[in-house]
Protein backbone atom coordinates (compact mmCIF):
# COMPACT_ATOMS: atom_id res chain seq x y z
CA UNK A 1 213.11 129.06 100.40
CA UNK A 2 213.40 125.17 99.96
CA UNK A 3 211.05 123.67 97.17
CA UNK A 4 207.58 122.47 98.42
CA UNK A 5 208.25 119.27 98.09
CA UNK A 6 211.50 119.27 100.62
CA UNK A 7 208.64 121.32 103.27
CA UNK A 8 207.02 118.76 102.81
CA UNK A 9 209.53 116.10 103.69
CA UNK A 10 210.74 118.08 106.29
CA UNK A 11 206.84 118.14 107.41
CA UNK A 12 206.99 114.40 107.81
CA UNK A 13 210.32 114.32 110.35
CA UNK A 14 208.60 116.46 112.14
CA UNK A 15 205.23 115.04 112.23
CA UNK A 16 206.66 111.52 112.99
CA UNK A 17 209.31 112.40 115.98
CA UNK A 18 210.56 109.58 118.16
CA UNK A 19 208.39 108.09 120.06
CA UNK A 20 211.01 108.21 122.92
CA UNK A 21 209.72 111.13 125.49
CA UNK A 22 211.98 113.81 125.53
CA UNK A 23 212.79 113.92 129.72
CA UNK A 24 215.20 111.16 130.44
CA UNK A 25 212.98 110.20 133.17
CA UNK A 26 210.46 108.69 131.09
CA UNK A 27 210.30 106.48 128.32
CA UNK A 28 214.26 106.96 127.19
CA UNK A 29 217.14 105.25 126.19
CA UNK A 30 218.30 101.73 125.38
CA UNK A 31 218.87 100.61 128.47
CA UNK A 32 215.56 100.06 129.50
CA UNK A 33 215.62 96.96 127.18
CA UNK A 34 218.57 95.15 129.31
CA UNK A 35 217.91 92.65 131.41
CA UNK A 36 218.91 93.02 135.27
CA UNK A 37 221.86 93.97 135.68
CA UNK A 38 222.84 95.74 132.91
CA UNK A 39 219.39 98.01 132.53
CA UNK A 40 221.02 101.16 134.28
CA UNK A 41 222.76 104.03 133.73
CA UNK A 42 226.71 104.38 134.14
CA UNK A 43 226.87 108.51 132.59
CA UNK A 44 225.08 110.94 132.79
CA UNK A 45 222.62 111.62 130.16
CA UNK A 46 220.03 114.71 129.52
CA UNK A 47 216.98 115.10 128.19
CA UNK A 48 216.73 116.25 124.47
CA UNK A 49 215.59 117.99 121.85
CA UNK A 50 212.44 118.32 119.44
CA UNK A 51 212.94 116.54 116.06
CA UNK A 52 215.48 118.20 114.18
CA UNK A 53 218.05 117.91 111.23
CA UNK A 54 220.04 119.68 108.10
CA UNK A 55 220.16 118.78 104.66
CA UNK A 56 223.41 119.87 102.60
CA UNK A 57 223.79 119.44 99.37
CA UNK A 58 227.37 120.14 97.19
CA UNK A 59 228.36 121.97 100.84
CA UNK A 60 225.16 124.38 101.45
CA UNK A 61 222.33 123.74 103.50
CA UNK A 62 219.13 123.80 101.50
CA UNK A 63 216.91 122.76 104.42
CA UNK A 64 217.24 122.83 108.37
CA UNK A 65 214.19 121.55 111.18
CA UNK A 66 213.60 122.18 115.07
CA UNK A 67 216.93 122.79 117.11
CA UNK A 68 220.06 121.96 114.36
CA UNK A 69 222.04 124.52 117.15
CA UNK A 70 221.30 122.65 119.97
CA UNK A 71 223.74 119.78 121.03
CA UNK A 72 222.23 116.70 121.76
CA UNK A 73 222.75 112.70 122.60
CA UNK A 74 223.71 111.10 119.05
CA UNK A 75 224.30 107.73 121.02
CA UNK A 76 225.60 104.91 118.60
CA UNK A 77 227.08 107.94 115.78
CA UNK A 78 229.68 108.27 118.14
CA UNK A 79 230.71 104.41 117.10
CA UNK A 80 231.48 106.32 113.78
CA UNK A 81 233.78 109.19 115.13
CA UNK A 82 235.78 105.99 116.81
CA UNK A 83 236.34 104.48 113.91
CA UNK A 84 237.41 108.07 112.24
CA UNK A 85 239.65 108.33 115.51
CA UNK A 86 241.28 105.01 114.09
CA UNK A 87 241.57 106.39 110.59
CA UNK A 88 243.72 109.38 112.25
CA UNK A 89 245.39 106.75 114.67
CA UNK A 90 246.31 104.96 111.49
CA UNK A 91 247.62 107.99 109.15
CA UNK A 92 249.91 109.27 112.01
CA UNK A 93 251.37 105.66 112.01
CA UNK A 94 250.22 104.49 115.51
CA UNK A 95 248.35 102.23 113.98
CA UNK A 96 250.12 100.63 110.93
CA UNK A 97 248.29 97.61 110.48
CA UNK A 98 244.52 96.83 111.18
CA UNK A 99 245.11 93.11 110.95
CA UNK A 100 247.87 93.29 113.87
CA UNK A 101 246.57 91.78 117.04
CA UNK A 102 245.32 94.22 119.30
CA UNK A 103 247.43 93.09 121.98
CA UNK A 104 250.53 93.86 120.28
CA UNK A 105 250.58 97.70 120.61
CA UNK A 106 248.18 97.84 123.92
CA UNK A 107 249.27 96.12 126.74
CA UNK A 108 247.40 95.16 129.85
CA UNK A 109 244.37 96.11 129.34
CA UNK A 110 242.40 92.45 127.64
CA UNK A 111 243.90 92.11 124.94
CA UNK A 112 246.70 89.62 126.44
CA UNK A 113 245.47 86.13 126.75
CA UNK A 114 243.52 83.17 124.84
CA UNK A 115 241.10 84.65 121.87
CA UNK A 116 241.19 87.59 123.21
CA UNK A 117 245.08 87.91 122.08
CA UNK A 118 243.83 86.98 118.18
CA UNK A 119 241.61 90.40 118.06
CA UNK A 120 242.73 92.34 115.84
CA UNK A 121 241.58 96.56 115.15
CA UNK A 122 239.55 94.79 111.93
CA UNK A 123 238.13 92.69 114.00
CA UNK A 124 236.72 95.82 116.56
CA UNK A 125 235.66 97.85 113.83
CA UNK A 126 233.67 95.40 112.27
CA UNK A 127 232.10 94.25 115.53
CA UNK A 128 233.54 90.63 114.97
CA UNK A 129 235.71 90.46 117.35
CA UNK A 130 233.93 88.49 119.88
CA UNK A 131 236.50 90.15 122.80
CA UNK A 132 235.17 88.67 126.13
CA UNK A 133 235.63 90.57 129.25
CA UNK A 134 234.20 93.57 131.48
CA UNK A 135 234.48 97.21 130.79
CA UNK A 136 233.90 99.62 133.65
CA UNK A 137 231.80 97.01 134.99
CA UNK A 138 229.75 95.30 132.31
CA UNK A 139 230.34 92.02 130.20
CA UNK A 140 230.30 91.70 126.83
CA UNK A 141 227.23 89.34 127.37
CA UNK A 142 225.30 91.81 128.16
CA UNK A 143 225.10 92.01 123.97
CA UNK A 144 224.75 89.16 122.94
CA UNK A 145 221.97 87.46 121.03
CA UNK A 146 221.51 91.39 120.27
CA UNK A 147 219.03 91.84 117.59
CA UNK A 148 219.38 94.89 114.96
CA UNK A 149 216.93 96.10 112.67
CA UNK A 150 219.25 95.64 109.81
CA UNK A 151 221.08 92.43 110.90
CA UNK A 152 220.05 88.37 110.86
CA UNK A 153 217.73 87.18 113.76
CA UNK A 154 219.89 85.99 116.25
CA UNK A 155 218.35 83.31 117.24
CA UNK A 156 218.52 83.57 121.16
CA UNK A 157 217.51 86.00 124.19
CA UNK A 158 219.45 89.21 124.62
CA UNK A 159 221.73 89.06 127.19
CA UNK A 160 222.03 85.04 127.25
CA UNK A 161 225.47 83.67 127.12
CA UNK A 162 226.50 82.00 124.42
CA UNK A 163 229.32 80.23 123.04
CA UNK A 164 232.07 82.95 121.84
CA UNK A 165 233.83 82.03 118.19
CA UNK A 166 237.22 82.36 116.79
CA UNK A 167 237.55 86.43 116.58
CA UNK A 168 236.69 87.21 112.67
CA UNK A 169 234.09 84.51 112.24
CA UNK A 170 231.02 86.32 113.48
CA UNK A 171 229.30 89.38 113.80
CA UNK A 172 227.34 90.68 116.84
CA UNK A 173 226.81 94.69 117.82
CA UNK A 174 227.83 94.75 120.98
CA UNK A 175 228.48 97.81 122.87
CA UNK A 176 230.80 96.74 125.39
CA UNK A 177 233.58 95.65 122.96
CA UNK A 178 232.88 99.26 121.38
CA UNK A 179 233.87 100.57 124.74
CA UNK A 180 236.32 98.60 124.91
CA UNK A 181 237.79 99.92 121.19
CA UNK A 182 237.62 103.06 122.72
CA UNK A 183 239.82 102.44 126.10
CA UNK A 184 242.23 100.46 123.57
CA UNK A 185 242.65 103.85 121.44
CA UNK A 186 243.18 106.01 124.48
CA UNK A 187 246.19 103.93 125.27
CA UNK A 188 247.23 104.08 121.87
CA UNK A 189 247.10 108.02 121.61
CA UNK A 190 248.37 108.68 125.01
CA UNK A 191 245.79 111.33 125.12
CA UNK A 192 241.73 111.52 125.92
CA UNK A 193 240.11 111.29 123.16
CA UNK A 194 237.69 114.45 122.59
CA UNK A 195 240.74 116.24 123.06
CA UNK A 196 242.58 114.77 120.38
CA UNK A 197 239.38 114.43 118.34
CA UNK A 198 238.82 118.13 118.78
CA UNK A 199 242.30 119.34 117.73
CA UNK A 200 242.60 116.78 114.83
CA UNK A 201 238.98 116.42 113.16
CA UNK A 202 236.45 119.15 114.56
CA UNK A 203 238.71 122.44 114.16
CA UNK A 204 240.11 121.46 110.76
CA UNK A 205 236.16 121.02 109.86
CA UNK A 206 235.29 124.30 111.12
CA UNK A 207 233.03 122.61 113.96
CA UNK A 208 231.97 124.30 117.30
CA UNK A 209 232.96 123.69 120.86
CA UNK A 210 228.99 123.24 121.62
CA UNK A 211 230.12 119.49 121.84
CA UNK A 212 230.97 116.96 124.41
CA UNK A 213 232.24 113.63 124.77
CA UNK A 214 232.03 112.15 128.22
CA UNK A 215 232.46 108.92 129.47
CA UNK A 216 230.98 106.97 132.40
CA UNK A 217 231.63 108.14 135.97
CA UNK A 218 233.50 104.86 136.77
CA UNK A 219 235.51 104.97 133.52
CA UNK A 220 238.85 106.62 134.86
CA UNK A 221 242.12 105.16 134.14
CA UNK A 222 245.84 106.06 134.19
CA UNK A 223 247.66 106.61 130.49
CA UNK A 224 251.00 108.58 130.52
CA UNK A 225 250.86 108.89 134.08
CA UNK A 226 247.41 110.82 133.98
CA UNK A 227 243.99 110.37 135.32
CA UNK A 228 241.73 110.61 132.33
CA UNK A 229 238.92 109.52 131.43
CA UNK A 230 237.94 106.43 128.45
CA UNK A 231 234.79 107.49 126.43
CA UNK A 232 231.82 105.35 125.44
CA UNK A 233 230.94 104.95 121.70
CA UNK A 234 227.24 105.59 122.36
CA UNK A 235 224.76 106.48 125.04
CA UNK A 236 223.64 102.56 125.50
CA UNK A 237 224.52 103.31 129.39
CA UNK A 238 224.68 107.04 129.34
CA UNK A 239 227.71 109.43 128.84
CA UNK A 240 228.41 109.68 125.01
CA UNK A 241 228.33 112.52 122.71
CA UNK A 242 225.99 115.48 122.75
CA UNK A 243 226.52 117.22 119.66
CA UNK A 244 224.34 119.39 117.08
CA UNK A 245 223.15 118.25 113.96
CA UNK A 246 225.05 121.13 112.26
CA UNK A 247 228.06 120.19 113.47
CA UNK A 248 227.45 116.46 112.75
CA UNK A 249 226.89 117.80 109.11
CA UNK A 250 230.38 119.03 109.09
CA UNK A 251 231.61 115.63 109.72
CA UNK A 252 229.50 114.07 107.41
CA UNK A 253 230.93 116.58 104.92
CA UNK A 254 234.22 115.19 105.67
CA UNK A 255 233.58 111.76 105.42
CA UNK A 256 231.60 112.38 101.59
CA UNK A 257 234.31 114.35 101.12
CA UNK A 258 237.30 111.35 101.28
CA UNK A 259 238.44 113.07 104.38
CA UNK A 260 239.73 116.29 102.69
CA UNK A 261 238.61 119.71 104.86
CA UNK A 262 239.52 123.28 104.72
CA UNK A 263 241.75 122.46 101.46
CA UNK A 264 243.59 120.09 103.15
CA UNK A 265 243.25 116.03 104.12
CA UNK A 266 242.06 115.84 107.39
CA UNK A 267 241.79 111.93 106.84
CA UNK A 268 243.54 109.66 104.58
CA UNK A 269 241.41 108.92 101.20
CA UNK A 270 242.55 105.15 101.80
CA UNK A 271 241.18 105.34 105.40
CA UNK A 272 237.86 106.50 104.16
CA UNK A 273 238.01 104.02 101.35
CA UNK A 274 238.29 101.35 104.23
CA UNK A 275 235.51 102.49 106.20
CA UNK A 276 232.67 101.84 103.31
CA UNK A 277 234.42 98.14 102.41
CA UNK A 278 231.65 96.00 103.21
CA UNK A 279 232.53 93.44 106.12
CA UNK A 280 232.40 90.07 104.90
CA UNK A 281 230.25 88.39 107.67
CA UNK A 282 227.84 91.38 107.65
CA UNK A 283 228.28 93.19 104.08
CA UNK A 284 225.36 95.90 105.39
CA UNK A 285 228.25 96.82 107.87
CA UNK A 286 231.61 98.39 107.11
CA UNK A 287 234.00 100.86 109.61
CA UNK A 288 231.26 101.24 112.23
CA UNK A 289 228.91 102.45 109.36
CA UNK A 290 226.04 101.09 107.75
CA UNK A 291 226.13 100.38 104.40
CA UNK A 292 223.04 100.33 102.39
CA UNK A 293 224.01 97.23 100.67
CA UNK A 294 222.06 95.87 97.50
CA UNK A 295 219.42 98.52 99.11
CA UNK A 296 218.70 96.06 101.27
CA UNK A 297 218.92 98.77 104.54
CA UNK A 298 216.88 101.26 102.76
CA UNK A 299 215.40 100.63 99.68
CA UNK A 300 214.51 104.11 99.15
CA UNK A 301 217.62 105.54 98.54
CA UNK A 302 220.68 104.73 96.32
CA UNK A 303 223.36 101.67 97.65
CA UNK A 304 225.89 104.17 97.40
CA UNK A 305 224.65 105.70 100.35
CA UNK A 306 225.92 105.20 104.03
CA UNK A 307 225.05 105.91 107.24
CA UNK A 308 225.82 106.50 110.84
CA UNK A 309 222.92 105.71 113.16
CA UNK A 310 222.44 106.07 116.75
CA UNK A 311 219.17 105.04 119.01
CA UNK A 312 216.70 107.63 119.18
CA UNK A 313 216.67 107.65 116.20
CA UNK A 314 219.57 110.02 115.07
CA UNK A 315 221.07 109.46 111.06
CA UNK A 316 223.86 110.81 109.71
CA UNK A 317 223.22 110.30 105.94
CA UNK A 318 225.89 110.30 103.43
CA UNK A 319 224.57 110.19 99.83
CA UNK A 320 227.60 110.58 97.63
CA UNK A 321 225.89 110.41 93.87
CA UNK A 322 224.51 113.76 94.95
CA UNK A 323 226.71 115.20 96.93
CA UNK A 324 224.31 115.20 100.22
CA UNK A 325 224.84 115.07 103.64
CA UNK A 326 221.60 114.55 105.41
CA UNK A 327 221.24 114.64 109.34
CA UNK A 328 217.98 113.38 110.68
CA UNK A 329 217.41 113.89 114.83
CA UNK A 330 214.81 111.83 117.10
CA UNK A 331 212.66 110.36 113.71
CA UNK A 332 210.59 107.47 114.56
CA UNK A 333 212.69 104.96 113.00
CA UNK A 334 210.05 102.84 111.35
CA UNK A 335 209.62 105.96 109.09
CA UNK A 336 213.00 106.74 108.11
CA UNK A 337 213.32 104.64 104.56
CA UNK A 338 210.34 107.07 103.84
CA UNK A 339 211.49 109.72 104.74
CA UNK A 340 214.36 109.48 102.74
CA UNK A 341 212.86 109.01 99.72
CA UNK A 342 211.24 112.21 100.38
CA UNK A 343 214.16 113.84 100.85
CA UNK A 344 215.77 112.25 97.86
CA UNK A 345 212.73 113.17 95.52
CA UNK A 346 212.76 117.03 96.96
CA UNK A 347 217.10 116.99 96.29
CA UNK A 348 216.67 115.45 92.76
CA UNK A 349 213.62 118.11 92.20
CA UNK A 350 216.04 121.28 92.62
């Protein structure tokens, strides 16, 4: 039985759940905060769970809440499996250097022309790429002046244009040069990219197939002579990746782990060693994770910790001094640093 202390943190995700409503015809998703005409849905999208989440510690689960089976929407923690795609794309020597321009390798498809030819795979993983261009029918302005909880004020109105930089010289979250990350890598493997992420990162882990990873119903292309289709990194505009918190935990577990799985390296240690380098413009922000930087993300728990985080609010929550993967589904986020803490008092209590 976990200690009374981690009930009682596990109490407190449950008694402060999203405030999102759980039928996606209500009061759900990110969307609904674009303005016209980027405020709709391109994927489909379903309605979710009750709060839920796992806590492992040194690779057993000492505490599990609500549905951890059920496979669900992890929107913007599918930015994270991306840039884990990359680390694989990179060991297998696809990818030899992230400070080649994009545009060398992937042809055709934006990366060809004006700034857009400077961007290189550093610059797309540490969203400062400032790419400009449509994806399956939206503009990267539909990000920008995008404000994050953990970033800078912006300074401007979501979704106004505004002057684009010299790729490397500032940072924006932008969803839309995510996607187009994604499309870039499909090109690069040849291959869709569950099923490569499937053979390559969720067997080896020891992962279900209760998962899914599908893109938006416009987002078709031809690579090797195929019709497949590119995947989103997030739900922003629906499709995404549904997947349960137990299997997220197995993830995590690879990533606190260097990448090693199954007594073997799934990842390269030096990949994994590149994800948690802060980014220079943002140093909260490394591989599509958030780092909790002089605790300045949350003060609550150690700055060795990291995180992936999707809307919703789902956390994937890697705490390496104690060898702890936590995953936290649909939390109100204003009580997350609080949370933690909780769950860091009840771990350090065992």
């Amino acid at each position: 039985m976990p200690s009374q202390t981690m009930q009682d943190a596990v109490q407190f995700a449950i008694d402060h759940e999203s405030t999102w409503d759980r039928e996606v015809t209500g009061n759900w998703g990110v969307h609904l905060q674009d303005p016209p005409p980027w405020n709709r849905l391109l994927g489909p999208v379903h309605d979710r769970g009750p709060a839920s989440g796992t806590i492992v510690v040194d690779g057993t689960t000492v505490a599990s809440w609500g549905e951890p089976k059920r496979a669900d929407l992890t929107f913007s923690v599918a930015k994270t499996y991306l840039a884990l795609l990359a680390g694989l794309a990179h060991d297998r020597g696809l990818l030899p250097d992230v400070h080649e321009p994009v545009g060398r390798r992937v042809r055709g498809i934006g990366f060809d022309e004006g700034n857009n030819a400077l961007v290189t795979w550093h610059h797309l993983l540490t969203q400062t790429s400032e790419w400009s261009g449509e994806v399956f029918g939206y503009s990267d302005q539909a990000d920008h002046y995008r404000t994050v909880t953990f970033g800078k004020p912006t300074g401007g109105v979501k979704g106004q244009l505004r002057p684009l930089q010299q790729p490397g010289t500032y940072w924006e979250y932008n969803d839309v040069r995510i996607n187009q990350l994604s499309l870039a890598l499909l090109h690069l493997f040849q291959r869709p990219l569950p099923d490569v992420f499937r053979e390559a990162i969720m067997r080896p882990i020891g992962a279900t197939e209760n998962w899914r990873w599908v893109g938006y119903d416009n987002a078709w292309v031809t690579v090797a002579g195929q019709r497949v289709q590119s995947v989103p990194g997030g739900t922003h505009w629906g499709g995404g990746m549904s997947i349960s918190a137990q299997d997220q935990a197995l993830v995590g577990q690879l990533m606190l782990n260097d990448g090693a799985a199954g007594g073997r390296q799934v990842l390269s240690r030096e990949w994994m060693q590149r994800m948690r380098t802060p980014c220079e413009l943002a140093p909260y922000y490394g591989y599509l994770v958030w780092l909790n930087h002089e605790r300045k993300v949350f003060p609550s728990v150690p700055a060795s910790s990291y995180f992936a985080i999707g809307a919703g609010s789902s956390f994937t929550w890697i705490e390496p001094e104690r060898r702890m993967v936590a995953i936290v589904r649909w939390l109100d986020s204003a009580y997350a640093d609080a949370l933690f803490g909780r769950i860091l008092e009840a771990v350090d209590a065992r």
